[in-house]
Protein backbone atom coordinates (compact mmCIF):
# COMPACT_ATOMS: atom_id res chain seq x y z
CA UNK A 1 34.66 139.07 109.80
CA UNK A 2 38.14 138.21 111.29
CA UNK A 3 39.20 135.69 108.88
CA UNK A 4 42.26 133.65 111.20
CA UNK A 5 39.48 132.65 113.40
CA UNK A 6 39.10 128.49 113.12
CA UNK A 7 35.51 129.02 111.81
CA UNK A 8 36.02 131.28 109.37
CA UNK A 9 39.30 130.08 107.37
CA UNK A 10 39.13 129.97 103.91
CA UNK A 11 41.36 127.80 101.20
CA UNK A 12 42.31 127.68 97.77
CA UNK A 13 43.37 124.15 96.95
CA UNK A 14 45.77 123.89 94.29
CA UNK A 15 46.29 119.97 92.56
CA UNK A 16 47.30 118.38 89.72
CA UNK A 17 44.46 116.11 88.37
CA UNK A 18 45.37 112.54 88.88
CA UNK A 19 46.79 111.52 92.07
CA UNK A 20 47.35 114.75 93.28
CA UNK A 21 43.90 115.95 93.03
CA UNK A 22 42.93 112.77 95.04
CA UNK A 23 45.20 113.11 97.95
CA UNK A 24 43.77 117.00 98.21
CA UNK A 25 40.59 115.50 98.20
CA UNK A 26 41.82 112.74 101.62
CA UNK A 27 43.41 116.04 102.72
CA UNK A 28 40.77 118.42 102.16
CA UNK A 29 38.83 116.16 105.54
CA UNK A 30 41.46 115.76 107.29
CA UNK A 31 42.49 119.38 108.00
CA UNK A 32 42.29 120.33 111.34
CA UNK A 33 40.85 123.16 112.02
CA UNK A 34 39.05 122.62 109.34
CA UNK A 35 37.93 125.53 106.66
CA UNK A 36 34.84 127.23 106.56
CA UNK A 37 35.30 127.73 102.54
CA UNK A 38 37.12 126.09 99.87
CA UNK A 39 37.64 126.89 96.22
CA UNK A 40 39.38 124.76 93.72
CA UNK A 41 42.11 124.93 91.15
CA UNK A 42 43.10 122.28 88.53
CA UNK A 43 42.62 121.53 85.22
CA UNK A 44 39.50 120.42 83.29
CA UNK A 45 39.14 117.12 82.14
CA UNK A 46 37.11 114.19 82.99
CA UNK A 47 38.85 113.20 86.27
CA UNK A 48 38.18 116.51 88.18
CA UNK A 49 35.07 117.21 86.76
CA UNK A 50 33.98 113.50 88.22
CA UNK A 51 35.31 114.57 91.54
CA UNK A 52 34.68 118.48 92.05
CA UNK A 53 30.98 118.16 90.84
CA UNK A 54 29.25 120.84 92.88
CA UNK A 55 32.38 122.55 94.17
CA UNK A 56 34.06 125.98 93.18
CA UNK A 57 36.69 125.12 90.67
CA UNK A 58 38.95 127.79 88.76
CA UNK A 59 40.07 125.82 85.71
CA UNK A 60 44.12 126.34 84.19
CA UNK A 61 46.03 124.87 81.78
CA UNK A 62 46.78 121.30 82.52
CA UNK A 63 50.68 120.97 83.53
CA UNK A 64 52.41 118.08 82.87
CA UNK A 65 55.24 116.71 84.87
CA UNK A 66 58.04 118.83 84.96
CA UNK A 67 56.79 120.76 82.18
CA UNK A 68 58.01 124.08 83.76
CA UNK A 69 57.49 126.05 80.53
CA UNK A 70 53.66 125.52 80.73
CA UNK A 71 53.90 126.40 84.48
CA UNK A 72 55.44 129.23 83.83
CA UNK A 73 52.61 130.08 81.37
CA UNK A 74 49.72 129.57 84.20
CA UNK A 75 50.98 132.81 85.57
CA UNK A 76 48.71 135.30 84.56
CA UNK A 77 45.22 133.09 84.92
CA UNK A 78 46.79 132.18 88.64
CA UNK A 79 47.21 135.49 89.43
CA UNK A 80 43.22 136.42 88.55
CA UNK A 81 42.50 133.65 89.96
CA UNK A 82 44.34 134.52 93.40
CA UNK A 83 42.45 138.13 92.82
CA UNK A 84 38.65 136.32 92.66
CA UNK A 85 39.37 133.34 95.17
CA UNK A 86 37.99 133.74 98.81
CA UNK A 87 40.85 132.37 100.20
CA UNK A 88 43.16 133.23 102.80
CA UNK A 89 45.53 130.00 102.78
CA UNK A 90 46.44 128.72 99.65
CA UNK A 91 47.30 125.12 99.46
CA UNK A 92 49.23 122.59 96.94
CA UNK A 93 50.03 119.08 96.89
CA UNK A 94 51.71 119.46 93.13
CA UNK A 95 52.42 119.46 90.71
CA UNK A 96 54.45 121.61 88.79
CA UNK A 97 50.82 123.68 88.93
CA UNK A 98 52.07 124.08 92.57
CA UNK A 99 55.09 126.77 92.07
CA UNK A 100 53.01 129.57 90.04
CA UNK A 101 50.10 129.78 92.90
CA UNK A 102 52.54 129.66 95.85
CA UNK A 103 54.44 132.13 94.18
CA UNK A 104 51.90 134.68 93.07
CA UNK A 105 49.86 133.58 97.18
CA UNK A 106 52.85 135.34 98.61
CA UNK A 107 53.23 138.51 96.74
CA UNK A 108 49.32 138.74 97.60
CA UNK A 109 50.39 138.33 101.32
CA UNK A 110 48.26 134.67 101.62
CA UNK A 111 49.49 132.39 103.63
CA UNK A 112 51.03 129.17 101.22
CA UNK A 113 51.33 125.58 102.22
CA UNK A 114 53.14 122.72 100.31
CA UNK A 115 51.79 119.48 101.27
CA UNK A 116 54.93 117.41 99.64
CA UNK A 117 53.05 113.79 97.84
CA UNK A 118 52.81 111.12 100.35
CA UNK A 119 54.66 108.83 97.51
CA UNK A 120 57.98 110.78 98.40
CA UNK A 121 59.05 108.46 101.09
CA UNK A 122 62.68 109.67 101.86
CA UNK A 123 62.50 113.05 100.35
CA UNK A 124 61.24 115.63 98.71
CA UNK A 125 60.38 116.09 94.68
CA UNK A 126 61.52 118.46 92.18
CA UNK A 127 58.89 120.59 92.67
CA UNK A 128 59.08 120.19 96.77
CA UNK A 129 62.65 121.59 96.08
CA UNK A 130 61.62 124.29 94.48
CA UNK A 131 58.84 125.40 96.17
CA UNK A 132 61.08 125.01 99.57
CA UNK A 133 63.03 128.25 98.27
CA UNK A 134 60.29 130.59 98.47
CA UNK A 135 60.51 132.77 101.01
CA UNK A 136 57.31 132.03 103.11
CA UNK A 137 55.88 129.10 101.80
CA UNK A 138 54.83 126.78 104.76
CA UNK A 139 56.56 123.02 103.67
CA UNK A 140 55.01 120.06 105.25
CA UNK A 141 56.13 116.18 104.75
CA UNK A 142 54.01 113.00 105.00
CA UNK A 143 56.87 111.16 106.41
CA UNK A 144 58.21 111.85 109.96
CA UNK A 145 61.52 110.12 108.39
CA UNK A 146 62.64 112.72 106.88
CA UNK A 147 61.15 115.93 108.81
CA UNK A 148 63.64 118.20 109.94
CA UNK A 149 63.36 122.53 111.11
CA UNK A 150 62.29 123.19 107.19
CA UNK A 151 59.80 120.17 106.89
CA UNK A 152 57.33 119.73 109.09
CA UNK A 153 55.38 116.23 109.63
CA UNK A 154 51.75 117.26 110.39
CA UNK A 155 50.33 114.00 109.30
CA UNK A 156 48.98 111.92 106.47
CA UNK A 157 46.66 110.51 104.57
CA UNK A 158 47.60 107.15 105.47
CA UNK A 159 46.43 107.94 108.99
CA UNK A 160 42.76 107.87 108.05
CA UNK A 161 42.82 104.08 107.18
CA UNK A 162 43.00 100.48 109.05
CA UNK A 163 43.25 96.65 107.33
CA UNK A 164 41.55 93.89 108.91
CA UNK A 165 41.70 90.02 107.87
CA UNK A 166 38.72 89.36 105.38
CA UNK A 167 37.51 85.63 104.38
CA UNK A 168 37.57 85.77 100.73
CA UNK A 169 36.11 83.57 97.62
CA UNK A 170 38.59 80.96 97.03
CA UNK A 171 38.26 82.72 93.24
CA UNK A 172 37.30 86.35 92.14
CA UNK A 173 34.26 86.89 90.69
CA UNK A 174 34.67 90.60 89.96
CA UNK A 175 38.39 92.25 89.64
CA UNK A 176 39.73 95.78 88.77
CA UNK A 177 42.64 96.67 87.08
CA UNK A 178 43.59 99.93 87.03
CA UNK A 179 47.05 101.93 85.44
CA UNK A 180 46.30 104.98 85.80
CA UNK A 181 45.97 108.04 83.14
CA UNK A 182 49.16 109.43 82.45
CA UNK A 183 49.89 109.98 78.91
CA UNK A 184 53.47 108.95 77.97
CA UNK A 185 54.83 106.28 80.09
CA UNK A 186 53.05 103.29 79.24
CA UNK A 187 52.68 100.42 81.27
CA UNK A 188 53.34 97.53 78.78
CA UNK A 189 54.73 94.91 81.72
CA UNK A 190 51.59 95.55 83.79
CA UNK A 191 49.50 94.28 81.21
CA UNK A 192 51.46 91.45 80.38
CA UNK A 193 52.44 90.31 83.87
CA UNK A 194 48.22 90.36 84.90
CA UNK A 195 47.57 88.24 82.10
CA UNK A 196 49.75 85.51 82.74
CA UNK A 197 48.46 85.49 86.49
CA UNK A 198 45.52 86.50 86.89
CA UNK A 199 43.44 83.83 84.93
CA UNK A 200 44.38 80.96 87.73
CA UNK A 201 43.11 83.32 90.58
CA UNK A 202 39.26 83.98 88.52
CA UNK A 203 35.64 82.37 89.20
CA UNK A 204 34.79 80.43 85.77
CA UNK A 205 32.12 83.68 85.47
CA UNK A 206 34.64 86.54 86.25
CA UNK A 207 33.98 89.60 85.59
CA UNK A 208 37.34 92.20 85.03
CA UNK A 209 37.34 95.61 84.06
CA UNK A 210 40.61 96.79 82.98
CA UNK A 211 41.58 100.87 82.86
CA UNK A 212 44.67 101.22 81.16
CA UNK A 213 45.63 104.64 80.23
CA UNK A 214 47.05 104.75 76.63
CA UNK A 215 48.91 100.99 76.91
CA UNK A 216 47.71 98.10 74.00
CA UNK A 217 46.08 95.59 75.96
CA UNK A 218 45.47 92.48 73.21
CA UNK A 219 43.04 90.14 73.68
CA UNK A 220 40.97 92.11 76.71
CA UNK A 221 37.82 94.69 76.73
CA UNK A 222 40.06 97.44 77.77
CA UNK A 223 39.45 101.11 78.44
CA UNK A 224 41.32 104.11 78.92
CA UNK A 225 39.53 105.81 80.98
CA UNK A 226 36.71 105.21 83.19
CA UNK A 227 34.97 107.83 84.97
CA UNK A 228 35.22 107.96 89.16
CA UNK A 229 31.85 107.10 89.91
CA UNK A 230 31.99 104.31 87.85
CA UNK A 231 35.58 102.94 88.84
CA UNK A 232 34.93 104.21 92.24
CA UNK A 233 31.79 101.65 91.91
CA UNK A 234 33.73 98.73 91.11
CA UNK A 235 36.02 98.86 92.97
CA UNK A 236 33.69 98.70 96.54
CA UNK A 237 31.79 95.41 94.14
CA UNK A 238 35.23 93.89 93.26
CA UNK A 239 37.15 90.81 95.10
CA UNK A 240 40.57 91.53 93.80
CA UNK A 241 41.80 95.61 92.70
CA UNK A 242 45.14 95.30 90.90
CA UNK A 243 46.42 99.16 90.42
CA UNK A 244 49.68 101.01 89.10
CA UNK A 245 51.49 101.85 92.29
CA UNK A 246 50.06 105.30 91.74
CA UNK A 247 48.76 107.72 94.56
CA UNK A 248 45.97 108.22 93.31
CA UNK A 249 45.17 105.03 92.50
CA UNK A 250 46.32 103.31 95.72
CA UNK A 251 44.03 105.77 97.53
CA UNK A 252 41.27 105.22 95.31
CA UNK A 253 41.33 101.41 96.19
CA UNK A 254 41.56 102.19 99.92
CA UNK A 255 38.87 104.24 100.00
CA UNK A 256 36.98 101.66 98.29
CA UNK A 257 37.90 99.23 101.52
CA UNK A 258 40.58 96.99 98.85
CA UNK A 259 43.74 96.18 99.28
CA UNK A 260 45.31 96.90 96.19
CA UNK A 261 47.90 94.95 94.35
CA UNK A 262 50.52 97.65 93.39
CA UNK A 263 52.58 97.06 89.97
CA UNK A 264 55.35 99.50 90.31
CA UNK A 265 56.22 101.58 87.08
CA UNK A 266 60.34 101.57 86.64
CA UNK A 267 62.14 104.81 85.22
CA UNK A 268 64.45 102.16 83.10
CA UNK A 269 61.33 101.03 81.57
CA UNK A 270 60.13 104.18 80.40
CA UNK A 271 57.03 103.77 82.53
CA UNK A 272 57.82 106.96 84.68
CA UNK A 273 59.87 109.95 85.02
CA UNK A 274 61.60 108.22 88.19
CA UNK A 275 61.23 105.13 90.41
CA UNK A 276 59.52 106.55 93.47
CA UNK A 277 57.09 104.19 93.28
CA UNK A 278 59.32 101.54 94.65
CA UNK A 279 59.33 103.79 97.69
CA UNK A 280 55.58 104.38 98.12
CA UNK A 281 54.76 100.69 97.39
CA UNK A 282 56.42 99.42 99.83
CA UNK A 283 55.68 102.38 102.77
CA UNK A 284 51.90 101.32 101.77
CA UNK A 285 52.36 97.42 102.45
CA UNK A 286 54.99 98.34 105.43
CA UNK A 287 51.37 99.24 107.08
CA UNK A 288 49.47 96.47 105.74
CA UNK A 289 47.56 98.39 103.35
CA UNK A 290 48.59 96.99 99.86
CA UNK A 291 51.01 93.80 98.44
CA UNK A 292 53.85 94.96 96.36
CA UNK A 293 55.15 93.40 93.57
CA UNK A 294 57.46 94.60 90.83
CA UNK A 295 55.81 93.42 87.41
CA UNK A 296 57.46 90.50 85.75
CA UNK A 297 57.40 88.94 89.72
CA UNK A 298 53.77 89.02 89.93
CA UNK A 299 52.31 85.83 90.75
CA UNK A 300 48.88 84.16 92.26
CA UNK A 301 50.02 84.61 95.04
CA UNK A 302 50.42 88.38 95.46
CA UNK A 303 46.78 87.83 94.49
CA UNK A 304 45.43 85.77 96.83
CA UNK A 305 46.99 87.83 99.72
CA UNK A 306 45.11 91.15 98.77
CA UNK A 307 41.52 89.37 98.52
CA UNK A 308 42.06 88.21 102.85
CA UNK A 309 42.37 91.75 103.66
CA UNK A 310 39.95 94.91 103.50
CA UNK A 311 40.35 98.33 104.91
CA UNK A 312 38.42 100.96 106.92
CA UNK A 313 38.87 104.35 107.43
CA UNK A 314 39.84 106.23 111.08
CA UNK A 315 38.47 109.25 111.40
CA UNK A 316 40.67 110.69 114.00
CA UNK A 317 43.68 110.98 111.77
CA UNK A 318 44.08 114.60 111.44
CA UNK A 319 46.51 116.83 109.48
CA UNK A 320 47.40 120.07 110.93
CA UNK A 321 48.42 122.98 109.51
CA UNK A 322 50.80 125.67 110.08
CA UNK A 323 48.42 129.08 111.11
């Protein structure tokens, strides 16, 4: 079978798990031609084993941020894997997971693609500047901004959803806040800012679940982690979503139809290795599809305008790649 034919394509999908797994997944549909087969490869934990039920998934280490040492040690299970996989492209949104697969895709003569996170607004991450230096690697950014003869803009995700006005409840009766997972940077101001205002915004019988990674949360029923189908869930019940300014968060709340309320994390604060959340908050509400608010300014307000708007989803936005 001639495998470069548009039928017959087949992908190895590389992704952090987090927000990187979830923009694979937006990705994944939106690929145009699409592939015939795909295969997985992330680590195992309770995130992509909610989401890749069903699918072929090659499990590695799990890499942190910048953690290049443990990158470096994926190496030999990325190279078997590379040997097993029935792929012919390999893709990556990131990580760090993202430079031993690329790597190891060219010296097995696979094509390689670097699908740079749509949260890097006016440029490319540490590991987009890496990856950018080896020799083949296809390098594609999310923002026509900052495209140039090395990037390419082929799309994004943002492309497969709309906002219309919504009447809301003059109160919420069911909310969502979510921080995210990542261990290490906790979001203390988050917490504190939705407790001072989110009790004037609630129905008298409100019901809130709150997902907040590893940050203290006194005087709530919080979690750290709630599995997709479940947050996934309550989100598409929920009147208000209030969410980390996270990609995979943000995404998960548009694909629920919410506008999210995005609480950006701040490098100063410890709540994130930089501040390119500032960046991605405010591309997302740029098109309507979220209200920004840094934490300690978070008011009603902010509130209110997130409930009068939900989204849909276009299916004609496409993201083509590189053959």
């Amino acid at each position: 079978m001639n495998h470069d034919t548009p039928s017959a394509r087949r992908a190895l999908l590389v992704a952090s798990t987090g927000g990187h797994l979830d923009e694979m997944m937006l990705l994944e549909r939106a690929f145009d031609p699409p592939f015939a087969h795909l295969e997985w490869a992330t680590s195992d934990d309770a995130h992509s084993r909610s989401v890749l039920g069903g699918r072929v998934v090659h499990h590695v280490a799990r890499v942190a941020p910048r953690d290049w040492r443990t990158a470096l040690g994926v190496l030999p299970r990325a190279w078997r894997i590379l040997g097993r996989a029935q792929a012919d492209d390999v893709i990556s949104t990131g990580a760090a997971i993202a430079v031993p697969f690329l790597v190891l895709a060219r010296l097995r003569g696979r094509r390689a693609h670097y699908v740079e996170s749509v949260t890097r607004t006016n440029g490319p991450s540490m590991t987009g500047r890496m990856v950018r230096r080896i020799p083949g690697v296809r390098v594609y950014t999310q923002h026509q901004a900052w495209a140039d003869a090395r990037w390419h803009h082929r799309g994004t995700v943002l492309d497969t959803f709309t906002v219309s006005a919504h009447t809301a409840p003059p109160r919420a009766g069911r909310v969502v806040v979510t921080l995210g997972t990542m261990r290490g940077y906790p979001f203390r101001r988050a917490v504190a800012a939705i407790q001072r205002a989110l009790p004037s915004a609630l129905a008298p019988d409100a019901e809130v679940l709150w997902q907040v990674g590893d940050v203290p949360a006194p005087g709530v029923a919080a979690r750290d982690m709630v599995p997709r189908d479940e947050l996934d869930a309550a989100m598409r019940a929920a009147d208000l979503v209030i969410a980390h300014a996270g990609v995979g968060s943000t995404l998960q709340s548009l694909s629920a139809g919410r506008v999210p309320v995005l609480l950006v994390r701040r490098h100063a604060h410890g709540e994130h290795i930089d501040d390119h959340q500032a960046l991605w908050a405010d591309e997302v509400q740029r098109r309507g599809l979220a209200v920004s608010a840094e934490a300690d300014d978070l008011t009603p307000q902010h509130l209110r305008d997130a409930m009068a708007r939900r989204v849909g989803t276009d299916s004609s936005g496409r993201f083509r790649l590189e053959v």
